[in-house]
PDB file of N, CA and C in Angstrom:
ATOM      1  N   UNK A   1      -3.111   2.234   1.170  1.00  0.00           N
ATOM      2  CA  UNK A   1      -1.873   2.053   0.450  1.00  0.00           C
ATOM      3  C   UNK A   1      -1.966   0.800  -0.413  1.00  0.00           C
ATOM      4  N   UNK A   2      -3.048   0.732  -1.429  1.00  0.00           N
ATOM      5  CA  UNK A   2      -3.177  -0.183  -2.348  1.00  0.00           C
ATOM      6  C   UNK A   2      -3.532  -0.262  -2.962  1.00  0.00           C
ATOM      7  N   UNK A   3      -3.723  -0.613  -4.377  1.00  0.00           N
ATOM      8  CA  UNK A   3      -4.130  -0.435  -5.373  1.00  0.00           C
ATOM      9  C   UNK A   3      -4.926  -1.297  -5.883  1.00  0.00           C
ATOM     10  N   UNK A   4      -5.896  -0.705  -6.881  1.00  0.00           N
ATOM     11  CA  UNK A   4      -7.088  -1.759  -7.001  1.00  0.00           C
ATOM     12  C   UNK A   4      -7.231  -1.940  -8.390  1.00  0.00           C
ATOM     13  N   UNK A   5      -7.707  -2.937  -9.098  1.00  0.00           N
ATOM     14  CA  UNK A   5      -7.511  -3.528 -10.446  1.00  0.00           C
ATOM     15  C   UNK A   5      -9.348  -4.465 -11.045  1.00  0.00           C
ATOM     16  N   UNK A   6      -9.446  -3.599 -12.198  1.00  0.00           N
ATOM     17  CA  UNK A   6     -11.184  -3.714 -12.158  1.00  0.00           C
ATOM     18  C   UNK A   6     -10.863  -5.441 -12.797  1.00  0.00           C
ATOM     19  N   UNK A   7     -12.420  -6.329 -12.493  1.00  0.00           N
ATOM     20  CA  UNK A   7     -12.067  -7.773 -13.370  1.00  0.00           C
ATOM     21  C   UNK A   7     -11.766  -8.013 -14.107  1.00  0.00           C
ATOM     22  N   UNK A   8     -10.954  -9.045 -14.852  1.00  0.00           N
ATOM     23  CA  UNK A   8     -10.112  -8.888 -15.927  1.00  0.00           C
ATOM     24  C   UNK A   8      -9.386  -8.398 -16.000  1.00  0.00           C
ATOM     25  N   UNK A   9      -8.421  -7.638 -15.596  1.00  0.00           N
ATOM     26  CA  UNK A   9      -7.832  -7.435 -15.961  1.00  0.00           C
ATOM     27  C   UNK A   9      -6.447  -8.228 -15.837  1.00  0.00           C
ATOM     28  N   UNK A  10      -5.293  -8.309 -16.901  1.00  0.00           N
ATOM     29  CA  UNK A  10      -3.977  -9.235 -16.649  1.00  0.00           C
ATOM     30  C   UNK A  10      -3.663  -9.474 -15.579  1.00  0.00           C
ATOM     31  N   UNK A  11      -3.530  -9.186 -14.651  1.00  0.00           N
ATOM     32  CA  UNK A  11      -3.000  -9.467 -13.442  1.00  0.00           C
ATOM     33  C   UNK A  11      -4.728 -10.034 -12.691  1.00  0.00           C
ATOM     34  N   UNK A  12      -4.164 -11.157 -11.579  1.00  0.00           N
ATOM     35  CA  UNK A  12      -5.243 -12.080 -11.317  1.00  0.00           C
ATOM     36  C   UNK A  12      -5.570 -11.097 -10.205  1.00  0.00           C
ATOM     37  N   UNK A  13      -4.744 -10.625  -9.047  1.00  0.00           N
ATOM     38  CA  UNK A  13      -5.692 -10.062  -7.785  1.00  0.00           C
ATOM     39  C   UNK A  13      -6.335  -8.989  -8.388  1.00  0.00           C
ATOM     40  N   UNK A  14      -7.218  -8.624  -7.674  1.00  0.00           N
ATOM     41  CA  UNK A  14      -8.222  -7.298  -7.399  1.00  0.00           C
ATOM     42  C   UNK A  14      -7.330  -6.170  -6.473  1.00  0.00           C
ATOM     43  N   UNK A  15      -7.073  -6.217  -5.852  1.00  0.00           N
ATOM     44  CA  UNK A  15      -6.178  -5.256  -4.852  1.00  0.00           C
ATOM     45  C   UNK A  15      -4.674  -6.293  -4.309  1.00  0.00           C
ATOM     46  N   UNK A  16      -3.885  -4.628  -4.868  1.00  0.00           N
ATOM     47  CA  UNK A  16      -2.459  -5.208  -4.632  1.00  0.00           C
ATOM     48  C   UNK A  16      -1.951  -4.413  -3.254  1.00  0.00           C
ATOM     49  N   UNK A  17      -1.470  -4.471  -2.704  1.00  0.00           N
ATOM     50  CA  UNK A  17      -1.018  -4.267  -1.424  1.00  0.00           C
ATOM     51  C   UNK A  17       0.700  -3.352  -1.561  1.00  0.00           C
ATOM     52  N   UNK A  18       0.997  -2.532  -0.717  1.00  0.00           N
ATOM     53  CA  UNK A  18       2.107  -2.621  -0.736  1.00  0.00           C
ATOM     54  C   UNK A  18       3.221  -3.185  -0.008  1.00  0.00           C
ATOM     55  N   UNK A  19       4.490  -3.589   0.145  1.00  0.00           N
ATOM     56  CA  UNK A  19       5.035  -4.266   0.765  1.00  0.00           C
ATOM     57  C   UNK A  19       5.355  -3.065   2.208  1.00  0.00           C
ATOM     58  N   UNK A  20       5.292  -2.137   1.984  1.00  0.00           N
ATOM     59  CA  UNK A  20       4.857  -1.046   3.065  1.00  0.00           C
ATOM     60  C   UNK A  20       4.393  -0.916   3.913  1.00  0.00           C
ATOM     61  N   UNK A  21       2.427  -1.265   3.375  1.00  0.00           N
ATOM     62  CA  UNK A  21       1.752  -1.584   4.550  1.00  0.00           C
ATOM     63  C   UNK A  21       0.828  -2.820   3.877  1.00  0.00           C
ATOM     64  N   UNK A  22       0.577  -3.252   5.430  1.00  0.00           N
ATOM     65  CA  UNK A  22       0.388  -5.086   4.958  1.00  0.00           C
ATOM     66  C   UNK A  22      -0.863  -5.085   6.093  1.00  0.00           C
ATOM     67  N   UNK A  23      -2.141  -5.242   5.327  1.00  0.00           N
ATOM     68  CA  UNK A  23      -3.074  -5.898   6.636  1.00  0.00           C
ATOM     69  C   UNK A  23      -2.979  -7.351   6.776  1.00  0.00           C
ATOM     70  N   UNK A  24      -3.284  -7.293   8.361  1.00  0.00           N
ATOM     71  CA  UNK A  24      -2.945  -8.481   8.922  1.00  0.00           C
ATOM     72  C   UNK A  24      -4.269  -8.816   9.941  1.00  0.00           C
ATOM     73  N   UNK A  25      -4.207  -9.594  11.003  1.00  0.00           N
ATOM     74  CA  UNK A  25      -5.159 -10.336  11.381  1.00  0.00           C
ATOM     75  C   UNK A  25      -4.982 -10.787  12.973  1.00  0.00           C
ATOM     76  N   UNK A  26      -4.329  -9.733  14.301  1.00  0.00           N
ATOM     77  CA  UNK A  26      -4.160 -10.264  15.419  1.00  0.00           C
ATOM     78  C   UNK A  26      -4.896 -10.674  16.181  1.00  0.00           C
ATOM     79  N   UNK A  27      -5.074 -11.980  16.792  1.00  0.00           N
ATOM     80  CA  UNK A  27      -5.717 -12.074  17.679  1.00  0.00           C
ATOM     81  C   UNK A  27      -7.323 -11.429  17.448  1.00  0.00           C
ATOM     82  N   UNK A  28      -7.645 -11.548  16.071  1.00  0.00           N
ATOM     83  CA  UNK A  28      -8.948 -11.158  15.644  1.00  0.00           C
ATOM     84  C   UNK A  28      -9.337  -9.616  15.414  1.00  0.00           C
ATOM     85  N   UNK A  29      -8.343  -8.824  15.524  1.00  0.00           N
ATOM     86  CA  UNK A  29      -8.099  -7.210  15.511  1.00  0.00           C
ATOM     87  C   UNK A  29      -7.331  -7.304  13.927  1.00  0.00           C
ATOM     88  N   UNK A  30      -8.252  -6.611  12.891  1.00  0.00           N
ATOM     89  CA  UNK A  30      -7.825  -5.915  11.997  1.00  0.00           C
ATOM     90  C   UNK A  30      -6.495  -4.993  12.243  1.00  0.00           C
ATOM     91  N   UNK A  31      -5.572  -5.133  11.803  1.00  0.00           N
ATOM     92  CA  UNK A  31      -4.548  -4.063  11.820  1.00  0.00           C
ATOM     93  C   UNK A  31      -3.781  -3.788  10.255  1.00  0.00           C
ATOM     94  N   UNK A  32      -2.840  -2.871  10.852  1.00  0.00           N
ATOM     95  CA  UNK A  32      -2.010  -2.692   9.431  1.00  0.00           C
ATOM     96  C   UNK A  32      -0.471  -2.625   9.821  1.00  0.00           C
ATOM     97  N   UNK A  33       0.638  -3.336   9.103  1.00  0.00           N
ATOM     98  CA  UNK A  33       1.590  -3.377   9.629  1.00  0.00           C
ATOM     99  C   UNK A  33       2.563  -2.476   8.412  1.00  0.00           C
ATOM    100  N   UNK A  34       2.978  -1.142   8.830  1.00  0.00           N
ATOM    101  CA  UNK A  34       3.317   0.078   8.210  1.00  0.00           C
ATOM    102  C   UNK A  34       5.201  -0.346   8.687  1.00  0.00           C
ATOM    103  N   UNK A  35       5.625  -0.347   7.770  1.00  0.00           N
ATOM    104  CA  UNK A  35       7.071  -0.462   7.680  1.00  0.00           C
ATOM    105  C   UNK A  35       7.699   0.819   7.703  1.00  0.00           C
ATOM    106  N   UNK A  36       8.809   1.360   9.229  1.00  0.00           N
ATOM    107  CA  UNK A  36       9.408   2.568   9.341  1.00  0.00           C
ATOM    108  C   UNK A  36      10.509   3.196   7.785  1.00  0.00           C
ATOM    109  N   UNK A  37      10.471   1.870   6.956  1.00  0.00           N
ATOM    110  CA  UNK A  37      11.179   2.152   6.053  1.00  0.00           C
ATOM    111  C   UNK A  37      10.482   3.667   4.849  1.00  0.00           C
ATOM    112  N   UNK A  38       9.234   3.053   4.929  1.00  0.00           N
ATOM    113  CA  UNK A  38       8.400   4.120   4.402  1.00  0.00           C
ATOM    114  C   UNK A  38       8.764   5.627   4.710  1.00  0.00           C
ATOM    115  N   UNK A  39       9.198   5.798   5.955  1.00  0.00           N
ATOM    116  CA  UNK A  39       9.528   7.095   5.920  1.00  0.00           C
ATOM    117  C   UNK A  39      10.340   7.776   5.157  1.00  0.00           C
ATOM    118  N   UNK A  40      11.411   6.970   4.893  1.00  0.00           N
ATOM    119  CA  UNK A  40      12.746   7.290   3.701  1.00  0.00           C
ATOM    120  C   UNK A  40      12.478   7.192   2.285  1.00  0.00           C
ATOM    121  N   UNK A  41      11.563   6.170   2.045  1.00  0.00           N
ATOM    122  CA  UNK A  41      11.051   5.941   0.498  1.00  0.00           C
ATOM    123  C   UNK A  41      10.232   7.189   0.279  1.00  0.00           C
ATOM    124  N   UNK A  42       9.121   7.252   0.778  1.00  0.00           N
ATOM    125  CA  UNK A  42       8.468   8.203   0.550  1.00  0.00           C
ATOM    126  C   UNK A  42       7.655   8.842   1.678  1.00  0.00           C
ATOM    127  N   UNK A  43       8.173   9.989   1.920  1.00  0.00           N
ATOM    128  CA  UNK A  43       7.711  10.438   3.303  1.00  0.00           C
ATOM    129  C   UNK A  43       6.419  11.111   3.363  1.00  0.00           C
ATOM    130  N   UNK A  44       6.092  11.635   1.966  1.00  0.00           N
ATOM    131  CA  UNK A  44       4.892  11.929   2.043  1.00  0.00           C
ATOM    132  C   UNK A  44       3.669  10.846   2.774  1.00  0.00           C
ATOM    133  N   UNK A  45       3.987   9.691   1.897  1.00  0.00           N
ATOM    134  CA  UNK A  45       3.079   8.359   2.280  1.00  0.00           C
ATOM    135  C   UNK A  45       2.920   8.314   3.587  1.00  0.00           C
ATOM    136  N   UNK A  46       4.055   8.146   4.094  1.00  0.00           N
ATOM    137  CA  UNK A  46       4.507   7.832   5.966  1.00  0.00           C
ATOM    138  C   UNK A  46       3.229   8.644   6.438  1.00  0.00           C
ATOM    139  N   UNK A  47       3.527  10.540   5.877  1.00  0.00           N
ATOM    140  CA  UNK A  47       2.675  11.156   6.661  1.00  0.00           C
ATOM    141  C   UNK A  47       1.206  10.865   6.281  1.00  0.00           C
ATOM    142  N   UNK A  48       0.919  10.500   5.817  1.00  0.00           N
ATOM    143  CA  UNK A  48      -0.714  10.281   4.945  1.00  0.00           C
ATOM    144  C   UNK A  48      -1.155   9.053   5.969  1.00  0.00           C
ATOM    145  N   UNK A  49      -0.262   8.327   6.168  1.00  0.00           N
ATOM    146  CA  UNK A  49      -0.319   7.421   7.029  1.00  0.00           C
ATOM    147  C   UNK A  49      -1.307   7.790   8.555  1.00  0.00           C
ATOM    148  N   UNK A  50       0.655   8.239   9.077  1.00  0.00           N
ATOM    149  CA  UNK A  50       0.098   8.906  10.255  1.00  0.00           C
ATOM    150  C   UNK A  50      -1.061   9.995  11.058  1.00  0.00           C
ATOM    151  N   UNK A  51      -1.361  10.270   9.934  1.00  0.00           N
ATOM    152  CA  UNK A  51      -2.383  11.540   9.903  1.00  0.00           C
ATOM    153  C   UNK A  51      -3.399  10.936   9.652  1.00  0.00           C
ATOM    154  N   UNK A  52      -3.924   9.497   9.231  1.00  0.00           N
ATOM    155  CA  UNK A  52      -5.002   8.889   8.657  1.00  0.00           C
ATOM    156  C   UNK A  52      -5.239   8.281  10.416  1.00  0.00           C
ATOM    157  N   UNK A  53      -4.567   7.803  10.927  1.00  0.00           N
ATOM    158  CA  UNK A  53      -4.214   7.172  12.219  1.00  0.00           C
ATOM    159  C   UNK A  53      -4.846   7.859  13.278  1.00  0.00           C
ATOM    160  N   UNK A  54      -4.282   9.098  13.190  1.00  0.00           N
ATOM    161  CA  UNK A  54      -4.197  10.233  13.995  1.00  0.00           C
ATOM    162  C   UNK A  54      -5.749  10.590  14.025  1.00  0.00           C
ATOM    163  N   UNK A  55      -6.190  10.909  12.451  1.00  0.00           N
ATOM    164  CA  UNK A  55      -7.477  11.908  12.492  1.00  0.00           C
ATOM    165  C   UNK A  55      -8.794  10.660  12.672  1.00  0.00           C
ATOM    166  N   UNK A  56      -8.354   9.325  12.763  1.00  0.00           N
ATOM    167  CA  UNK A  56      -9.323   8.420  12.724  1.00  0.00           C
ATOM    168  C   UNK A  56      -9.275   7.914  14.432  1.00  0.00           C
ATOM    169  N   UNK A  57      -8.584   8.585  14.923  1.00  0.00           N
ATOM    170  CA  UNK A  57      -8.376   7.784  16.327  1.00  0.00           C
ATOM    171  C   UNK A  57      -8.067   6.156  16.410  1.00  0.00           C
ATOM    172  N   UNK A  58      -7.583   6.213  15.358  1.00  0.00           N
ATOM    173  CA  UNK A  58      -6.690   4.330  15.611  1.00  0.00           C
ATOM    174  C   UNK A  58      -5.614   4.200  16.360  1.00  0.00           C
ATOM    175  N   UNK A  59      -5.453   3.408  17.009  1.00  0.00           N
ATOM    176  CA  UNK A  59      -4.216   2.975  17.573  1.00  0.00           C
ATOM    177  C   UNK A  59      -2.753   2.866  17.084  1.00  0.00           C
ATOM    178  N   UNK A  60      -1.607   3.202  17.001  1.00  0.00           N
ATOM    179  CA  UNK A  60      -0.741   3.189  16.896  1.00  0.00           C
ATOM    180  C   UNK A  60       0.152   2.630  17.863  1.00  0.00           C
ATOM    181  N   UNK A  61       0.783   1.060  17.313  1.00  0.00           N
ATOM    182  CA  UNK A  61       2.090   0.363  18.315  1.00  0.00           C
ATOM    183  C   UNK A  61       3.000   0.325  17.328  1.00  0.00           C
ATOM    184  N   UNK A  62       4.114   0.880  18.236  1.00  0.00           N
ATOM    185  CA  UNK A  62       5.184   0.932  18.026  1.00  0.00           C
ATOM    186  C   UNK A  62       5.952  -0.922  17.909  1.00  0.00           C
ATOM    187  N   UNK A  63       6.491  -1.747  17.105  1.00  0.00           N
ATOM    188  CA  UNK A  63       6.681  -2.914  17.666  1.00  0.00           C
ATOM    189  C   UNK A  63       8.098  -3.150  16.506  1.00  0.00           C
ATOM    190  N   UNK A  64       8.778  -4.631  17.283  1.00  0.00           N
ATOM    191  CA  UNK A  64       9.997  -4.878  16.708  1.00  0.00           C
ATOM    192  C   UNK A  64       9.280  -5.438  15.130  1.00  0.00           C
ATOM    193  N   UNK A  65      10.533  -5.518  13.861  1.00  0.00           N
ATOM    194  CA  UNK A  65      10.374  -6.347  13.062  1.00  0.00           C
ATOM    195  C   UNK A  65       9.665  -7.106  13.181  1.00  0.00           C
ATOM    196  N   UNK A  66      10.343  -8.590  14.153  1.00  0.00           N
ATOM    197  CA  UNK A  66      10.110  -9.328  14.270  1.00  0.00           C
ATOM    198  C   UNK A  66       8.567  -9.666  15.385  1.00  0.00           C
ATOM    199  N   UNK A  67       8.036  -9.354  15.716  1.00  0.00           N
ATOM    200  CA  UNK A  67       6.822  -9.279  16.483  1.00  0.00           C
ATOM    201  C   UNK A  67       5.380  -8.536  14.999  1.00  0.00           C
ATOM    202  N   UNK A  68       6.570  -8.312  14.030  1.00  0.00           N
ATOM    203  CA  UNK A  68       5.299  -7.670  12.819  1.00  0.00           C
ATOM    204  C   UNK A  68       5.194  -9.292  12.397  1.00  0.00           C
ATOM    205  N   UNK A  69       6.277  -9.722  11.532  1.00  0.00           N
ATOM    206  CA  UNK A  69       6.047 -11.038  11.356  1.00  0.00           C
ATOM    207  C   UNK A  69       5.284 -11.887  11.638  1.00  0.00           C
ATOM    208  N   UNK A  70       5.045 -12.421  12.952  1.00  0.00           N
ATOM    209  CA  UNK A  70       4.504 -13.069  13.521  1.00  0.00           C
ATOM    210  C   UNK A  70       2.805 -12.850  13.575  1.00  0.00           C
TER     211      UNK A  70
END
């Protein structure tokens, strides 16, 4: 869920992220922190998601807001 931008171009990052899903860094475990909001914005995404999850055997936690934050 991000988009990628060749050098040079106007905008300075290389890959933009969405505010959707956000990799993060726990305790040294790569993760991705997927916002339930996604389901309502665009549910297709949600499922592309879950099914990426699913067919890759990754883990899926369920967790508060606030414990994504952190």
């Amino acid at each position: 869920m991000c988009s990628f931008r060749p050098r040079g171009s106007a905008i300075g990052a290389h890959i933009g992220y969405s505010p959707y899903c956000v990799p993060r860094l726990v305790d040294g475990v790569k993760c991705v922190f997927v916002s339930e909001a996604l389901k309502d914005i665009e549910p297709m995404a949600w499922d592309f998601v879950m099914n990426f999850a699913r067919d890759n055997e990754l883990q899926v936690v369920d967790c508060e807001p606030d414990a994504a934050a952190s």
